[in-house]
C-alpha atoms as a PDB file:
ATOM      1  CA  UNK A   1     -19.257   0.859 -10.049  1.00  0.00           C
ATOM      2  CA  UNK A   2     -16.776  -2.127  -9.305  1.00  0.00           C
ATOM      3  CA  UNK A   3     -13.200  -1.517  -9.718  1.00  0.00           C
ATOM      4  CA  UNK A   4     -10.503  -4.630  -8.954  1.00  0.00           C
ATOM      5  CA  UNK A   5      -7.858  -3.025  -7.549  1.00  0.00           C
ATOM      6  CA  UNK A   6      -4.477  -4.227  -5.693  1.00  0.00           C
ATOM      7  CA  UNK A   7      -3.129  -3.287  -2.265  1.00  0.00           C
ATOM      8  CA  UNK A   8      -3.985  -3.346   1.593  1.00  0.00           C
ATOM      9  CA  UNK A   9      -7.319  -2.953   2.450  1.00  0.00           C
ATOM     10  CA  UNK A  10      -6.306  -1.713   5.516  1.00  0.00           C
ATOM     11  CA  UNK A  11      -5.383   1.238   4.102  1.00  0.00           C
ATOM     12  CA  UNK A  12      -8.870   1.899   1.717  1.00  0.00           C
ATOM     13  CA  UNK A  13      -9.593   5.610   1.313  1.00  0.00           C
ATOM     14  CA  UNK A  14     -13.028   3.756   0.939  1.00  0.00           C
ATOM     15  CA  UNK A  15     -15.859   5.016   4.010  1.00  0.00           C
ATOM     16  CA  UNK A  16     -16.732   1.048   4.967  1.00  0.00           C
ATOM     17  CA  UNK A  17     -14.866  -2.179   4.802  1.00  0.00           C
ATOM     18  CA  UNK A  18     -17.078  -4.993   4.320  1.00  0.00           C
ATOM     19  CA  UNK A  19     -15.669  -9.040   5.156  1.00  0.00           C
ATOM     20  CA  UNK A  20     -16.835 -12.182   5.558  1.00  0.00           C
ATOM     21  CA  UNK A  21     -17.101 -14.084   8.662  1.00  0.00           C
ATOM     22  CA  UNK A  22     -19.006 -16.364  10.804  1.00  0.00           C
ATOM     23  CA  UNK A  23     -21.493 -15.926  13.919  1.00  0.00           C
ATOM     24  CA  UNK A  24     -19.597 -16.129  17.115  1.00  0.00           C
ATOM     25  CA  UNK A  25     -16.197 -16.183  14.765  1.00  0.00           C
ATOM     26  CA  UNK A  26     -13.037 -15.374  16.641  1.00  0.00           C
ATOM     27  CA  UNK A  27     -11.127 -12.949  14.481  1.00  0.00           C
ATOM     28  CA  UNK A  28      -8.241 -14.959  14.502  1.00  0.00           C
ATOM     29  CA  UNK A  29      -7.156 -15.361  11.269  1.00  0.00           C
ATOM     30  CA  UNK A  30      -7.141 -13.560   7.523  1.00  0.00           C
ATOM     31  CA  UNK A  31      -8.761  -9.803   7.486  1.00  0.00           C
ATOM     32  CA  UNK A  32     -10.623 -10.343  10.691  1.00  0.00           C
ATOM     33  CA  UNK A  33      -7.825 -11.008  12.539  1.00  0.00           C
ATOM     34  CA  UNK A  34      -6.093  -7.740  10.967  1.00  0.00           C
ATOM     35  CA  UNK A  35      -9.504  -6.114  11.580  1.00  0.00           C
ATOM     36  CA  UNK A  36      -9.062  -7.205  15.228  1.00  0.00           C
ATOM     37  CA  UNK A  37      -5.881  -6.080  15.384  1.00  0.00           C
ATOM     38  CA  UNK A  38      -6.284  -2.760  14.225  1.00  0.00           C
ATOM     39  CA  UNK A  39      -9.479  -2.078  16.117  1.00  0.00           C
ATOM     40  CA  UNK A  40      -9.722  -3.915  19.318  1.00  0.00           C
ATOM     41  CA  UNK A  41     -13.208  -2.517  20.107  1.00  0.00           C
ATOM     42  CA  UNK A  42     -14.763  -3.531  17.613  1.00  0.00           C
ATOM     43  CA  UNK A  43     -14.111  -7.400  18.255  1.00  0.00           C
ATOM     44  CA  UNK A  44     -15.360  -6.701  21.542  1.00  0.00           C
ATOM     45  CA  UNK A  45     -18.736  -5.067  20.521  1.00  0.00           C
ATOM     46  CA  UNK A  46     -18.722  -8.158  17.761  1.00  0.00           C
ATOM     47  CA  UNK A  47     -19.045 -10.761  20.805  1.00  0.00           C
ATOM     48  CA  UNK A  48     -21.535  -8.567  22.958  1.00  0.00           C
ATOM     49  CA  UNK A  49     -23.639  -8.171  19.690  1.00  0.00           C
ATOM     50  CA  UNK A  50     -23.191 -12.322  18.784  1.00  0.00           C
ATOM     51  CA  UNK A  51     -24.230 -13.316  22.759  1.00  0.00           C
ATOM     52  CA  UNK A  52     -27.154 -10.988  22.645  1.00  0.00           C
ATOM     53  CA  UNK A  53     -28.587 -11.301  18.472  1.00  0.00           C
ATOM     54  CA  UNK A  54     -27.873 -14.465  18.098  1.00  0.00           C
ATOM     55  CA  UNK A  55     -26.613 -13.733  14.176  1.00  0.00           C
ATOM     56  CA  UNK A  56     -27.601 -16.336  11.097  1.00  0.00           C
ATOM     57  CA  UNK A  57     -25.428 -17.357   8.228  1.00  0.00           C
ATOM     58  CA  UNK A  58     -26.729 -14.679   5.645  1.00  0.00           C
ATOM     59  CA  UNK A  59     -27.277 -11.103   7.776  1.00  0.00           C
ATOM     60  CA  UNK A  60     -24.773  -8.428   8.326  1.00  0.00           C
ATOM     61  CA  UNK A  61     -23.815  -6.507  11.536  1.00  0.00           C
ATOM     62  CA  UNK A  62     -22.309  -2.960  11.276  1.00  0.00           C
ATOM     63  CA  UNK A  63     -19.427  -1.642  13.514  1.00  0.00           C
ATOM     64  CA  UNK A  64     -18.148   2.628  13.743  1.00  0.00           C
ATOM     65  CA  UNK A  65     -14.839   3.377  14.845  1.00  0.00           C
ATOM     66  CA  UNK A  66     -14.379   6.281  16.431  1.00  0.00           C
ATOM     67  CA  UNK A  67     -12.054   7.385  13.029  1.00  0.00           C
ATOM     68  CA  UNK A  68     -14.984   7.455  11.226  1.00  0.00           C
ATOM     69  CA  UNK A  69     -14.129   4.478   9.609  1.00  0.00           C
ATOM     70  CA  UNK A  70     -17.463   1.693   9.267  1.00  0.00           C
ATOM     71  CA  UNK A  71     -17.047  -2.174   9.179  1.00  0.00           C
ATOM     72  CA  UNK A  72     -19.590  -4.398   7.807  1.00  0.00           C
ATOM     73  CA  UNK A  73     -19.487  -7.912   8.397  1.00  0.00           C
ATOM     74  CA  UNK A  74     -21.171 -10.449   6.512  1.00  0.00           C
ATOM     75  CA  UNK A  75     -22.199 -13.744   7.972  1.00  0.00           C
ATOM     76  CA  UNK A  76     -21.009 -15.446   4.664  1.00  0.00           C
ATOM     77  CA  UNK A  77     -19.703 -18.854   6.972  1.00  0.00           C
ATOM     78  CA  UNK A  78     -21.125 -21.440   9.296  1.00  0.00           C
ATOM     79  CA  UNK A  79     -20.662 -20.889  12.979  1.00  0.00           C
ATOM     80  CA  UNK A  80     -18.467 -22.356  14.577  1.00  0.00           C
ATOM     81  CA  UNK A  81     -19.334 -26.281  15.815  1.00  0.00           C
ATOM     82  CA  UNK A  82     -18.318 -25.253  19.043  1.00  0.00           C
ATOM     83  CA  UNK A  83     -17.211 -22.802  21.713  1.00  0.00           C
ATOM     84  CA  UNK A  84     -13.925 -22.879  20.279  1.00  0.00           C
ATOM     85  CA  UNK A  85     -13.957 -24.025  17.269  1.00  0.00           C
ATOM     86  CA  UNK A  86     -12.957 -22.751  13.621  1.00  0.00           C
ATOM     87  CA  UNK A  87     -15.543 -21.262  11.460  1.00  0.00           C
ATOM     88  CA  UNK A  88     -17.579 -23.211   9.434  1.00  0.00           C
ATOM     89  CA  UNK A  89     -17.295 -23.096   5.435  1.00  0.00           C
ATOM     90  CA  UNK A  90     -18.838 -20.555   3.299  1.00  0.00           C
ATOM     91  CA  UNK A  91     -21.619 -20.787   0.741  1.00  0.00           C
ATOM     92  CA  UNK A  92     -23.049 -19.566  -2.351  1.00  0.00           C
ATOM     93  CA  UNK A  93     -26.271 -19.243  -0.746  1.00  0.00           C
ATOM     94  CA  UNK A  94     -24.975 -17.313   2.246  1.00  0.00           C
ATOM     95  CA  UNK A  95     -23.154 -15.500   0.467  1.00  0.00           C
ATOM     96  CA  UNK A  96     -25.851 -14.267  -1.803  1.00  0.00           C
ATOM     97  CA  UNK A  97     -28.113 -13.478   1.225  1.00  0.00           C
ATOM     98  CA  UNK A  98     -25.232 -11.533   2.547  1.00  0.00           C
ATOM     99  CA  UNK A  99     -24.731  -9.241  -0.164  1.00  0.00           C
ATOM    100  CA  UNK A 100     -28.225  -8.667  -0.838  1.00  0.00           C
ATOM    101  CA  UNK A 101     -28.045  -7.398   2.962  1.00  0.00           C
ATOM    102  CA  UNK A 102     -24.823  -5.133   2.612  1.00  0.00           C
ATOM    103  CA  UNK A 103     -26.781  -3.287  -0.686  1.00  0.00           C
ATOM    104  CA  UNK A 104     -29.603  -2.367   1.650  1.00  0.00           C
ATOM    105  CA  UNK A 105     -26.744  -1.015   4.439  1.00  0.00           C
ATOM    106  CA  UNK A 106     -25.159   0.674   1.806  1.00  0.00           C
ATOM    107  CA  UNK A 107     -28.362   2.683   0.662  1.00  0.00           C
ATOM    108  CA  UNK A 108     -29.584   3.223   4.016  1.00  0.00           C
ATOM    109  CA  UNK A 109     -26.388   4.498   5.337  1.00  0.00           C
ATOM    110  CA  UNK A 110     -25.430   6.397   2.031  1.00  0.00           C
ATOM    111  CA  UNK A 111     -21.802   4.796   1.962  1.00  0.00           C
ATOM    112  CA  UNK A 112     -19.689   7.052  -0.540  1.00  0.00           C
ATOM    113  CA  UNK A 113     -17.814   3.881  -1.109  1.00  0.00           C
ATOM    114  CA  UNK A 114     -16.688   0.410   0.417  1.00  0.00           C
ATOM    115  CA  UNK A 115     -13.948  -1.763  -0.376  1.00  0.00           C
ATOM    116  CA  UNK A 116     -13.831  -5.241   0.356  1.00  0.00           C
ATOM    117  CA  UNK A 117     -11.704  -8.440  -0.160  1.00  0.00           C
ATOM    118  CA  UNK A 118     -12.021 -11.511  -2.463  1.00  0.00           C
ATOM    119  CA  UNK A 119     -15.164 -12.338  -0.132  1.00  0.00           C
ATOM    120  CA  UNK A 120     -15.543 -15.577   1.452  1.00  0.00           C
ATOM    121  CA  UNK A 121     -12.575 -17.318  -0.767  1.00  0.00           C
ATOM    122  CA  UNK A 122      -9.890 -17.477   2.322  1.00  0.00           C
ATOM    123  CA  UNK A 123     -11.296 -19.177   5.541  1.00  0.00           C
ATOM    124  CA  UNK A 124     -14.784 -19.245   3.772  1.00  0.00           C
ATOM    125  CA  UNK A 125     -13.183 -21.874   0.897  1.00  0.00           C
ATOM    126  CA  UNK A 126     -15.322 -20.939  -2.006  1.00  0.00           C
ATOM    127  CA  UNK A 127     -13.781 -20.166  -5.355  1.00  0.00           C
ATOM    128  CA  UNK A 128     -13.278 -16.664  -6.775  1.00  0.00           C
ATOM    129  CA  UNK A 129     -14.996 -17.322 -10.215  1.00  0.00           C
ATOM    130  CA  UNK A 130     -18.269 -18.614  -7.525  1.00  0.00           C
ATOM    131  CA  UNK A 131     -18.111 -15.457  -5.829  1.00  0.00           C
ATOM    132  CA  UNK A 132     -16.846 -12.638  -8.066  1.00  0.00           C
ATOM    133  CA  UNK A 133     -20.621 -13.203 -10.183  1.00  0.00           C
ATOM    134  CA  UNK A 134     -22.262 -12.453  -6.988  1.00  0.00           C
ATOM    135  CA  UNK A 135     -20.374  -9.324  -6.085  1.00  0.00           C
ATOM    136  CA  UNK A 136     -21.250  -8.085  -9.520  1.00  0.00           C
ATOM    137  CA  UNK A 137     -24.832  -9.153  -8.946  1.00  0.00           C
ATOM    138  CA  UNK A 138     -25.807  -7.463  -6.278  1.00  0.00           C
ATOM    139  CA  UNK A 139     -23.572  -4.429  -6.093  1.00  0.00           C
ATOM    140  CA  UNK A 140     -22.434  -3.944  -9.961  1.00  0.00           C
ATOM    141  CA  UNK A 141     -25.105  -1.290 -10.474  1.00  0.00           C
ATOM    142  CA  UNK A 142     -24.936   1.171  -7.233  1.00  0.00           C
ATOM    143  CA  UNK A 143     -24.008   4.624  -7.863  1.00  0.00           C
ATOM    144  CA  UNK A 144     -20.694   4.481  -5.680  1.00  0.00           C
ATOM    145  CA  UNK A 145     -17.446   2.801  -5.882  1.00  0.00           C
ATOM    146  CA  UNK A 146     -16.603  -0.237  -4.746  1.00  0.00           C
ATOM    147  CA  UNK A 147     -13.447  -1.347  -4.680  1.00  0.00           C
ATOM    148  CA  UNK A 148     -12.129  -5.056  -4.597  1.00  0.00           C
ATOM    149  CA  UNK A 149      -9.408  -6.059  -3.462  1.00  0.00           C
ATOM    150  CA  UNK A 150      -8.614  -8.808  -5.190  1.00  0.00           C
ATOM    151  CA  UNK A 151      -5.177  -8.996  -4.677  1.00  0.00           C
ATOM    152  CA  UNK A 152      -3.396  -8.307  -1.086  1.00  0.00           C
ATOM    153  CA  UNK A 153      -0.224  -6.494  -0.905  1.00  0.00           C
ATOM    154  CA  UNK A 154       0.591  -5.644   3.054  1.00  0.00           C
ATOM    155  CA  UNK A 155       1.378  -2.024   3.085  1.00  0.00           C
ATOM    156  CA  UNK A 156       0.788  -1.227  -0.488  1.00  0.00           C
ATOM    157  CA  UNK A 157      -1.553   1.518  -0.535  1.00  0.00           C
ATOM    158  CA  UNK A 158      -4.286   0.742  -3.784  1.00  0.00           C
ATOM    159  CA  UNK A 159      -5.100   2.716  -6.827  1.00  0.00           C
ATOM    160  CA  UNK A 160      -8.640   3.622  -5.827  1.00  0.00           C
END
C-alpha cells in the first residue's frame, strides 16, 4: 500500500528508509548526506562494505542502527568516474533492478513499513513521472505501507 505523504523523512515512524545512491558515493549531498549526518556509522560501514563488495548499479546494501532503525540503499546511480568524483546519473534501468531488489529485502526481512524519497529524481536526475510508475510497479501490491515522500519539509513530521 503506497501512500504520498509530506514531511521529513528523517523523522518516518516507518521501520526502514530506503534512498538512492551510487557505489563508492560520498554522502555528501541530498538525503545521504542527512543520512550521514544523522548516523555517522553507517557511512563508515557503507565504504568498508563498497572496498570489499565491490557494489553494481542495480543491487541494494542494508545498514542497522543501533535505534533499531534499517537503511536500505539502492544503487540507482553510476559510480563515481573517479576517486573523488560526483555520482554518476541515474537510470530507468537501474532503477528498476533496484526496486525489484528492495521487494525481496522487504519480504525477507518482514519490514512493517519503509518510507522513502522521490527516488533517484535529486542527484540521480531522472524525472518523477519516470520513476513514480516504477515505485508503483514493484512495491504497489505488498501488504505493508510504504510511504513516499514526495514532498520534503525539514522538521515537519508526515501524516503516515
Amino acid at each position: 500500500m503506497i501512500k504520498e505523504v509530506a514531511g521529513d523523512i528523517l523523522l518516518t515512524k516507518a521501520q526502514a528508509i530506503a534512498h538512492g545512491i551510487a557505489p563508492n558515493d560520498h554522502f555528501n549531498s541530498g538525503l545521504a548526506l542527512s543520512l550521514r549526518e544523522q548516523w555517522p556509522a553507517m557511512y563508515q560501514d557503507f565504504r568498508h562494505f563498497c572496498h570489499a563488495n565491490h557494489p553494481k548499479p542495480g543491487e541494494t546494501w542494508i545498514w542497522g542502527g543501533a535505534d533499531g532503525k534499517r537503511i536500505v540503499s539502492l544503487f540507482t546511480q553510476e559510480p563515481p568516474s573517479n576517486h573523488h568524483g560526483n555520482p554518476g546519473r541515474a537510470s530507468t534501468h537501474n532503477v528498476n533492478l533496484a526496486l525489484r531488489e528492495l521487494r525481496h529485502v522487504i519480504e525477507k526481512e518482514n519490514f512493517a513499513s519503509v518510507a522513502l524519497p522521490r527516488l533517484a529524481t535529486g542527484v540521480g536526475g531522472l524525472d518523477w513521472e519516470e520513476v513514480k510508475p516504477l515505485i508503483s510497479k514493484h512495491l504497489g501490491d505488498l501488504k505493508i505501507p510504504i510511504y513516499v515522500y514526495a514532498t520534503y519539509s525539514k522538521g515537519k513530521p508526515a501524516e503516515e
